[in-house]
N, C-alpha and C. Protein backbone atom coordinates (compact mmCIF):
# COMPACT_ATOMS: atom_id res chain seq x y z
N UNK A 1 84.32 61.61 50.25
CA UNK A 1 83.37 60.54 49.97
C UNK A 1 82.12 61.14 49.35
N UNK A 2 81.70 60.40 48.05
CA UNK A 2 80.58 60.92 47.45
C UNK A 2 79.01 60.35 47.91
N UNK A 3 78.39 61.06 48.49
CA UNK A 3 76.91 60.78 48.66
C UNK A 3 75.93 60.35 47.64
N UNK A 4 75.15 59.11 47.54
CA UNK A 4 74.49 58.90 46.62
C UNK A 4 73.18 59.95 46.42
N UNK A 5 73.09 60.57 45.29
CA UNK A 5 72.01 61.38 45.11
C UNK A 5 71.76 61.46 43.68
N UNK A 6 70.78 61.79 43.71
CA UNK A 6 69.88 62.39 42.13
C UNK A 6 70.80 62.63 40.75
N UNK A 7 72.04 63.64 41.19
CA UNK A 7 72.67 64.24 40.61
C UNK A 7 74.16 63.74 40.29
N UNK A 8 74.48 62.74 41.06
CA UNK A 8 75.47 62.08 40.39
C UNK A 8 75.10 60.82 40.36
N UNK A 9 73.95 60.25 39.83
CA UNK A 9 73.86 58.82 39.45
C UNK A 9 74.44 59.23 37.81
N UNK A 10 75.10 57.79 37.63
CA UNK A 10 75.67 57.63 36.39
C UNK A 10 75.18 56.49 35.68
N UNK A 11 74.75 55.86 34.56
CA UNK A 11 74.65 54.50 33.71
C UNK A 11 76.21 53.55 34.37
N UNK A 12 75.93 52.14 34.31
CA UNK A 12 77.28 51.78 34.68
C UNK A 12 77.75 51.43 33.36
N UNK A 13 79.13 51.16 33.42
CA UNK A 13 79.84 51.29 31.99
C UNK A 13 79.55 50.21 31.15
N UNK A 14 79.46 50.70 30.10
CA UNK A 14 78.85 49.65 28.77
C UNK A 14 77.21 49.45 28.96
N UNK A 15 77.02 50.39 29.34
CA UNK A 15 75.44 49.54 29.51
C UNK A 15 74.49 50.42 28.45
N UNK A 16 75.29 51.76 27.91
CA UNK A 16 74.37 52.42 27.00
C UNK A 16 75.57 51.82 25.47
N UNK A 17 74.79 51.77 24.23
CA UNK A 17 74.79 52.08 23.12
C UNK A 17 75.04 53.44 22.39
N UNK A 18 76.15 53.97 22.49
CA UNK A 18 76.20 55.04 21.50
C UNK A 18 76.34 54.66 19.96
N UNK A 19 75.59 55.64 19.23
CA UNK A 19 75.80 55.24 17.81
C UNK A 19 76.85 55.66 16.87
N UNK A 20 77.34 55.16 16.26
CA UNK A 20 78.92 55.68 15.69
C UNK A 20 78.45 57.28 14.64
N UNK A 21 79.51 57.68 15.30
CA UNK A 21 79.25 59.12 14.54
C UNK A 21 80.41 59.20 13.56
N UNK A 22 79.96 59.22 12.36
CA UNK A 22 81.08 59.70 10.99
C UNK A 22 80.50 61.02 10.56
N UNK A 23 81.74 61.18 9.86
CA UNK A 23 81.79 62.46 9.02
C UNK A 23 82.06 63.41 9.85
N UNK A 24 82.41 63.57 11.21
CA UNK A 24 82.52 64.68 12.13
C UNK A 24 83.75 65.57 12.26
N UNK A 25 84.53 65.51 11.17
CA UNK A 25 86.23 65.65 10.97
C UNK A 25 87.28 64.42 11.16
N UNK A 26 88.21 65.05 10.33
CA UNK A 26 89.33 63.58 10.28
C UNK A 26 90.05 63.29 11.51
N UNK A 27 90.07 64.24 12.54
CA UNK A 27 90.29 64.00 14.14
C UNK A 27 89.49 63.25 14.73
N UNK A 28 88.66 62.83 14.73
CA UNK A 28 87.53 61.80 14.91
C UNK A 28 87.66 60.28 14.21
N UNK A 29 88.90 60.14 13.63
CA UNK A 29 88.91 58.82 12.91
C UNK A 29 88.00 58.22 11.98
N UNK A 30 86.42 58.83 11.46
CA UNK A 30 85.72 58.21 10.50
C UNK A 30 85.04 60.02 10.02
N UNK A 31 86.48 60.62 9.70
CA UNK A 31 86.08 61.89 9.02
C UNK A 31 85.84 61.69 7.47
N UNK A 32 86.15 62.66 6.38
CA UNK A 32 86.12 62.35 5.26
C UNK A 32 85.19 61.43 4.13
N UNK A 33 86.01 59.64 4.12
CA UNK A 33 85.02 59.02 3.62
C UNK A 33 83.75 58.61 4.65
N UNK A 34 83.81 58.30 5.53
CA UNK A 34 82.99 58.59 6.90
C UNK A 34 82.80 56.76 6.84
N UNK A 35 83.76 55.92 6.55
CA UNK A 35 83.66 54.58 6.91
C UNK A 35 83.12 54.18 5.65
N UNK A 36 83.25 54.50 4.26
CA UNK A 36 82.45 53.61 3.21
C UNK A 36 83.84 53.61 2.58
N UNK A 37 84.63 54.03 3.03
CA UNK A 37 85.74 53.37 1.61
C UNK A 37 86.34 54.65 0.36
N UNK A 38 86.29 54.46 -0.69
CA UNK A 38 86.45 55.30 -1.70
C UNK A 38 86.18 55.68 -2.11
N UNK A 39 86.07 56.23 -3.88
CA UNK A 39 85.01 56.55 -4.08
C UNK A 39 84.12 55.64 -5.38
N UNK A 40 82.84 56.30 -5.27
CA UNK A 40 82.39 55.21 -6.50
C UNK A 40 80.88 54.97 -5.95
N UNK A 41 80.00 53.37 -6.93
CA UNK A 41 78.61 53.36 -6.31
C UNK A 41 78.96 52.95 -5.08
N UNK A 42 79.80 52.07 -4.29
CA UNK A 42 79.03 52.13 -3.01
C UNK A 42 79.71 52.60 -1.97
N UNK A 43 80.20 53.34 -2.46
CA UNK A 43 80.15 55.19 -1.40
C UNK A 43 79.00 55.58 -1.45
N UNK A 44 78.01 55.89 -2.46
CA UNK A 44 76.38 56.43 -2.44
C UNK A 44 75.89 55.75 -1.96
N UNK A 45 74.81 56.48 -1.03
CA UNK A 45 73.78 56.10 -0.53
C UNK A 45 72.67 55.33 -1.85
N UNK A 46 72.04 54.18 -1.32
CA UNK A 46 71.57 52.89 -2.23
C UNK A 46 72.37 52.71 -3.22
N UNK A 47 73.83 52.74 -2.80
CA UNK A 47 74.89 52.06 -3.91
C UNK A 47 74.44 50.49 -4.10
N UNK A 48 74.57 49.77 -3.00
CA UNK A 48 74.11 48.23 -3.40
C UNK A 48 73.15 47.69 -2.47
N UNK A 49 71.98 46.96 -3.38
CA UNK A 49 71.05 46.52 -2.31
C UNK A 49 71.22 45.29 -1.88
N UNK A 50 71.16 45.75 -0.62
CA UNK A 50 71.29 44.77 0.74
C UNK A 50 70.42 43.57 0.56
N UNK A 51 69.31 43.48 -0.14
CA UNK A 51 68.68 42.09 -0.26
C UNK A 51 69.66 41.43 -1.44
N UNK A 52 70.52 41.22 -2.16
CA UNK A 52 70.92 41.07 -3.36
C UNK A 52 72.60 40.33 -2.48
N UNK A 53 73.14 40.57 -0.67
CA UNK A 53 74.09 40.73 -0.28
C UNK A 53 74.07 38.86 -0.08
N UNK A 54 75.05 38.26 -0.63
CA UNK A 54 75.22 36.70 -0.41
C UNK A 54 74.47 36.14 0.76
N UNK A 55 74.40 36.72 1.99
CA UNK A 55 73.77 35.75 2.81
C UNK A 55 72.01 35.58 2.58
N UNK A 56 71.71 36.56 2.67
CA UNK A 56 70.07 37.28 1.88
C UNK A 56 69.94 36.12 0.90
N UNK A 57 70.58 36.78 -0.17
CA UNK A 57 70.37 35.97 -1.50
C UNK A 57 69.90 34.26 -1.39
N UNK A 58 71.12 33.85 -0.15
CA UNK A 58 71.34 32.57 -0.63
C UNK A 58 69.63 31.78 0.77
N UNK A 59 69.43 32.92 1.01
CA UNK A 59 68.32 32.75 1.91
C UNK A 59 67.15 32.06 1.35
N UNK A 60 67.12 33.71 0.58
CA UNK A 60 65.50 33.46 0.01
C UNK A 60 66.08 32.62 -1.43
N UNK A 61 66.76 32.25 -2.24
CA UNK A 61 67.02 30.97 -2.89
C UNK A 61 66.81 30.26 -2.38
N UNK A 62 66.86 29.37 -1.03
CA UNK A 62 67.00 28.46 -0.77
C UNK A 62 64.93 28.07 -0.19
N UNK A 63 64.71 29.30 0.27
CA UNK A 63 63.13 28.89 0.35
C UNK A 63 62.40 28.29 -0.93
N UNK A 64 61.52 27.47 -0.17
CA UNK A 64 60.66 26.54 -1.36
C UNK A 64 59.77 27.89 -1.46
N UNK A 65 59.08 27.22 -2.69
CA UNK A 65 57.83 28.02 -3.63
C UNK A 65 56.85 27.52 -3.04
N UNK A 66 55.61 28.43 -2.56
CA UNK A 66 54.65 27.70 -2.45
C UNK A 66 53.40 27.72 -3.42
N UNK A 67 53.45 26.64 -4.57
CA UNK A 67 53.19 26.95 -5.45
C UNK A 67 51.13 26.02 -5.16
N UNK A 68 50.31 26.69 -6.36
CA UNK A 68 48.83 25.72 -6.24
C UNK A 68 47.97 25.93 -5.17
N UNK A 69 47.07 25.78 -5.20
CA UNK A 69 46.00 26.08 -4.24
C UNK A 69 45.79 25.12 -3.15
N UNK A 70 45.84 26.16 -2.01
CA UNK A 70 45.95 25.34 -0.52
C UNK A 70 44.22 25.82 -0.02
N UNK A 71 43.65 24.86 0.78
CA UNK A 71 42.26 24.72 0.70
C UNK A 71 42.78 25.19 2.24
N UNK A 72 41.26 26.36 2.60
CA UNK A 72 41.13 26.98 4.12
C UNK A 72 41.27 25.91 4.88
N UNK A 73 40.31 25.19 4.43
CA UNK A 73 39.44 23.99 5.28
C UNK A 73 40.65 22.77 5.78
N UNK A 74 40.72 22.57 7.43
CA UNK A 74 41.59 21.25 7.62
C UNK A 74 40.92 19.94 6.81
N UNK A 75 41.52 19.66 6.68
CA UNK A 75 41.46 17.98 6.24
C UNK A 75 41.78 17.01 7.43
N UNK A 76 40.37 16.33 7.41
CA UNK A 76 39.97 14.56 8.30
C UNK A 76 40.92 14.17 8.41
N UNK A 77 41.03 13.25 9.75
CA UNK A 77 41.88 12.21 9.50
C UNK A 77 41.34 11.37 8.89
N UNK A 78 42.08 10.36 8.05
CA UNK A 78 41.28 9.05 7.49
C UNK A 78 41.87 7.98 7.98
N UNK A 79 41.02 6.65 8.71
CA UNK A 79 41.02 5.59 8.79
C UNK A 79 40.74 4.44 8.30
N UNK A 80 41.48 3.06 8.11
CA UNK A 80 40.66 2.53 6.97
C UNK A 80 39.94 1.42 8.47
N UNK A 81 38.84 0.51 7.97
CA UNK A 81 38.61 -0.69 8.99
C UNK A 81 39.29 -1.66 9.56
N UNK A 82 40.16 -2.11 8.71
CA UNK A 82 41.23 -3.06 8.87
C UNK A 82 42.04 -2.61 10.09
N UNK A 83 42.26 -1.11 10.57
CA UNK A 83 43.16 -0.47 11.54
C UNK A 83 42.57 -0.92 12.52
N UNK A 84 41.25 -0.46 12.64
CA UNK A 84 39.75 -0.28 13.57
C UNK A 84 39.73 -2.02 13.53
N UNK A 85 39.72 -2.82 13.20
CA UNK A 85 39.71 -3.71 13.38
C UNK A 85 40.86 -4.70 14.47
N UNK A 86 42.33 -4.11 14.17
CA UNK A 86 43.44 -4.58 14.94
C UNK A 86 43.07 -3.64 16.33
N UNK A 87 42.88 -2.85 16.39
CA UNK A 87 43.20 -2.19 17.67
C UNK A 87 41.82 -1.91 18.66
N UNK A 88 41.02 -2.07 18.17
CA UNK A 88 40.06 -2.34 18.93
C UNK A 88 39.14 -3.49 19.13
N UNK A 89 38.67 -4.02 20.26
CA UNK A 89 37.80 -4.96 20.52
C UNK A 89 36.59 -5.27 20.70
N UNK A 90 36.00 -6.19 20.16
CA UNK A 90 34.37 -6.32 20.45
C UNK A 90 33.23 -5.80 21.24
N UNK A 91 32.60 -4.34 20.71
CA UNK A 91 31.67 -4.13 21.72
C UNK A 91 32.25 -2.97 22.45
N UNK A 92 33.99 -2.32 22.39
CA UNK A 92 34.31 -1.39 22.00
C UNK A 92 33.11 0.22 21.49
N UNK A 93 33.55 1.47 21.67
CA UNK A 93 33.25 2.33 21.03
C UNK A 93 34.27 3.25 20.49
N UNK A 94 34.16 3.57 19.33
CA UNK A 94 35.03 4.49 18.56
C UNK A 94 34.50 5.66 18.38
N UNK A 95 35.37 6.29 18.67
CA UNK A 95 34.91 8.11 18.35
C UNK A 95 36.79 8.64 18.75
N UNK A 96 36.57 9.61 18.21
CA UNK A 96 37.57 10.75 17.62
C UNK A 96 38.79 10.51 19.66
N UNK A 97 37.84 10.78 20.19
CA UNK A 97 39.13 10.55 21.70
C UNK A 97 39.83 9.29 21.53
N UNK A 98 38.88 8.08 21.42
CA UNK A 98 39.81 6.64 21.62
C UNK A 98 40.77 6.45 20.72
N UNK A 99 40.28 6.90 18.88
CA UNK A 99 41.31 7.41 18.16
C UNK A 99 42.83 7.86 18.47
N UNK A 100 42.81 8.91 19.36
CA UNK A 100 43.59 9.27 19.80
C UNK A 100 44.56 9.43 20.76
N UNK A 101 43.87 8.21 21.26
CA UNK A 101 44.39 7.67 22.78
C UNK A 101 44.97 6.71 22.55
N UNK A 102 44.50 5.71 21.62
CA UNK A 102 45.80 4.82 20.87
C UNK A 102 46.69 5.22 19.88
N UNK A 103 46.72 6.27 19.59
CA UNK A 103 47.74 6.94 18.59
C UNK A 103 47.33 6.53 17.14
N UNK A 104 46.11 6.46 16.60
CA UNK A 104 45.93 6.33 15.24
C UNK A 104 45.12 7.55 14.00
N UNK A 105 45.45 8.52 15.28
CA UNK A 105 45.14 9.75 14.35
C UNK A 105 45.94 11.04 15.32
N UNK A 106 46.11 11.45 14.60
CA UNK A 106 47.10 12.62 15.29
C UNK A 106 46.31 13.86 16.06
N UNK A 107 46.79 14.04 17.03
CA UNK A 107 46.24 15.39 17.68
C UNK A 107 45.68 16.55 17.19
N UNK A 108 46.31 16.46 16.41
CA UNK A 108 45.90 17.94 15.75
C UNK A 108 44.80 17.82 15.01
N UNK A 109 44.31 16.51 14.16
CA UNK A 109 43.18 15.98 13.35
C UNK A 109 42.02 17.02 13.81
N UNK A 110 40.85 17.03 12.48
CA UNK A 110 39.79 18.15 13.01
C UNK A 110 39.05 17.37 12.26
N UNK A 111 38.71 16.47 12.90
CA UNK A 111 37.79 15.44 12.18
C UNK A 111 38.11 14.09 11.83
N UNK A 112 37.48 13.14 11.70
CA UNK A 112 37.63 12.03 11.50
C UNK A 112 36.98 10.96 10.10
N UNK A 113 36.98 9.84 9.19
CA UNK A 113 36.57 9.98 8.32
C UNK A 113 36.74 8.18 8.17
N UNK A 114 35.92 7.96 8.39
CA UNK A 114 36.45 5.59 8.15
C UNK A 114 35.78 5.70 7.01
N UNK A 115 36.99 4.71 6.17
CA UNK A 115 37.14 4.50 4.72
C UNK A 115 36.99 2.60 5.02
N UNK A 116 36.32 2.27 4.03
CA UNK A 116 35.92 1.00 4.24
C UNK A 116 37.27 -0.28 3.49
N UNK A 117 38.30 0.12 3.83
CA UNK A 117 39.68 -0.77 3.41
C UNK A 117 39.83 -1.90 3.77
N UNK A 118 39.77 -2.98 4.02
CA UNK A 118 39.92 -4.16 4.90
C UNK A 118 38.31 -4.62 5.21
N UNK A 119 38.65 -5.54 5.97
CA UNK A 119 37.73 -6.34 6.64
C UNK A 119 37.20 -6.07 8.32
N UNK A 120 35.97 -6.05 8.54
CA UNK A 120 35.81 -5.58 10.09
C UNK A 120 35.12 -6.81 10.49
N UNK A 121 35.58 -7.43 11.53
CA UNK A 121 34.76 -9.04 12.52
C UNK A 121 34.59 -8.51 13.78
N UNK A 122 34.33 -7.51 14.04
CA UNK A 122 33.89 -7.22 15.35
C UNK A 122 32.77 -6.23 15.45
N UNK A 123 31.60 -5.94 16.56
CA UNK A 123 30.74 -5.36 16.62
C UNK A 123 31.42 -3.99 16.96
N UNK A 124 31.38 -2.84 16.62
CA UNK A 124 31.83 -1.57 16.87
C UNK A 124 30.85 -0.80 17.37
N UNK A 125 30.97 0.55 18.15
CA UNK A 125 29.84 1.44 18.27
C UNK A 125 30.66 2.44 18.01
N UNK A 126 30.32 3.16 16.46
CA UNK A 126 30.94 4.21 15.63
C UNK A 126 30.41 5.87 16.87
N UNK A 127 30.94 6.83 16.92
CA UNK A 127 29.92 8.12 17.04
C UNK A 127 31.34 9.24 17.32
N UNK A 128 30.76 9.94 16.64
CA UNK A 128 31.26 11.31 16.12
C UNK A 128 32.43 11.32 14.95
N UNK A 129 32.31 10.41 13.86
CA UNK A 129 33.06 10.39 13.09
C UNK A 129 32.24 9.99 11.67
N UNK A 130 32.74 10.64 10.59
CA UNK A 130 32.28 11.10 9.20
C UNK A 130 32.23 9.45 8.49
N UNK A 131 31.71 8.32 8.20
CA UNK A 131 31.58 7.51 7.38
C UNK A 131 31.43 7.31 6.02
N UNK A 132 31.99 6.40 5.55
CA UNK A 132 32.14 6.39 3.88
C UNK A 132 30.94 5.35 3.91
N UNK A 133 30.01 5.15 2.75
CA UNK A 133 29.06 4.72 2.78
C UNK A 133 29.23 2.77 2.75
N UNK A 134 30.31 2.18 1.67
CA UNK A 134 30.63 1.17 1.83
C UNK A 134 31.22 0.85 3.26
N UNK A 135 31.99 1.50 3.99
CA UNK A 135 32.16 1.13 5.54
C UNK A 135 31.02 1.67 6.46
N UNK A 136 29.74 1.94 5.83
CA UNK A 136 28.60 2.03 7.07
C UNK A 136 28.02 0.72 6.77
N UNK A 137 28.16 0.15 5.52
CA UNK A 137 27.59 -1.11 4.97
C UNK A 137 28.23 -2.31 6.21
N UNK A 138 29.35 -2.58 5.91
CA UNK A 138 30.24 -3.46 6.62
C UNK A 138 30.46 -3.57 8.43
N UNK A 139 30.18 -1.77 8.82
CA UNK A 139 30.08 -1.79 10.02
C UNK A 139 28.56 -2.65 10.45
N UNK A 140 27.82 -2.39 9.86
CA UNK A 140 26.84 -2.72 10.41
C UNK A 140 26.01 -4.16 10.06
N UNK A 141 26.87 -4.80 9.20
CA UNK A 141 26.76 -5.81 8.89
C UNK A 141 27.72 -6.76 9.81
N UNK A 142 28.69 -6.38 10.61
CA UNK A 142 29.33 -6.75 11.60
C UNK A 142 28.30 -6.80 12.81
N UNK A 143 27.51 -6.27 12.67
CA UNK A 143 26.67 -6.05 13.99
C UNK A 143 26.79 -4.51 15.02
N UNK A 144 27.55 -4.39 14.13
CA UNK A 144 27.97 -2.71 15.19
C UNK A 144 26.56 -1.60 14.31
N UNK A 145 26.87 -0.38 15.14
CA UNK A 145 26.26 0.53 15.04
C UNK A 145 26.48 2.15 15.29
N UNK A 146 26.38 2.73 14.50
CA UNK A 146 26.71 3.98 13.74
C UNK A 146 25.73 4.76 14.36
N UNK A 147 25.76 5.68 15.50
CA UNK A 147 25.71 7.05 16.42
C UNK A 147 25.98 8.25 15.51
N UNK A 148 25.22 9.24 15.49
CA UNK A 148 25.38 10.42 14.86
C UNK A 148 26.09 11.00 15.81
């Protein structure tokens, strides 16, 4: 019976990676051509490049271009009044959370921006969102009021 010690611990089987060894003689089964085949370019080393190999190829073909100038800066969400008008009620306040608590600007938005589209009949209290100058007209001609 063998005692567990220092000196005969072993890896258990399959658990290491050996790396295939060619060229080591033809008693070894990958003597000679050493696993490339015959002879010719791709027996040589950088016979054919591997980015150029059908799956590769059909890879980066298949990626779009990203072509034109992409601006650092996120881009607002934009709202028009007519929205602001259906979904909220009289006397209401709008800012960038309630926005987003009814689902009319997306989470991720980094900013906010009311575009004066439609018609507004209700008093609003605008604050923390970017105004277009014809919808500061209309908001506040509704009776609402615009918070920096």
């Amino acid at each position: 019976m063998s005692s567990l010690a220092m000196h005969n611990l072993r890896p258990a089987k399959g658990a290491k990676n050996y790396p295939k060894r060619v060229g080591r003689g033809n008693a070894s089964g990958k003597g000679t051509t050493a696993g490339r085949g015959g002879k010719g370019q791709t027996a040589r080393t950088g016979g054919r490049n591997k980015l150029k190999l059908l799956g590769m190829r059909h890879l980066i073909l298949a990626t779009p271009k990203l072509r034109g100038f992409q601006s650092q800066y996120a881009k607002s969400a934009v709202i028009d009044l007519d929205r602001l008008n259906e979904n909220f009620s009289g006397g209401q306040s709008v800012n960038p959370r309630s926005l987003r608590e009814k689902g009319l600007i997306p989470a991720t938005a980094r900013g906010v921006k009311i575009l004066a589209n439609g018609k507004l009949q209700k008093r609003l209290t605008v604050s923390g969102c970017r105004v277009s100058a014809v919808a500061k007209e209309k908001i506040l001609a509704a009776g609402g009021e615009i918070k920096a």
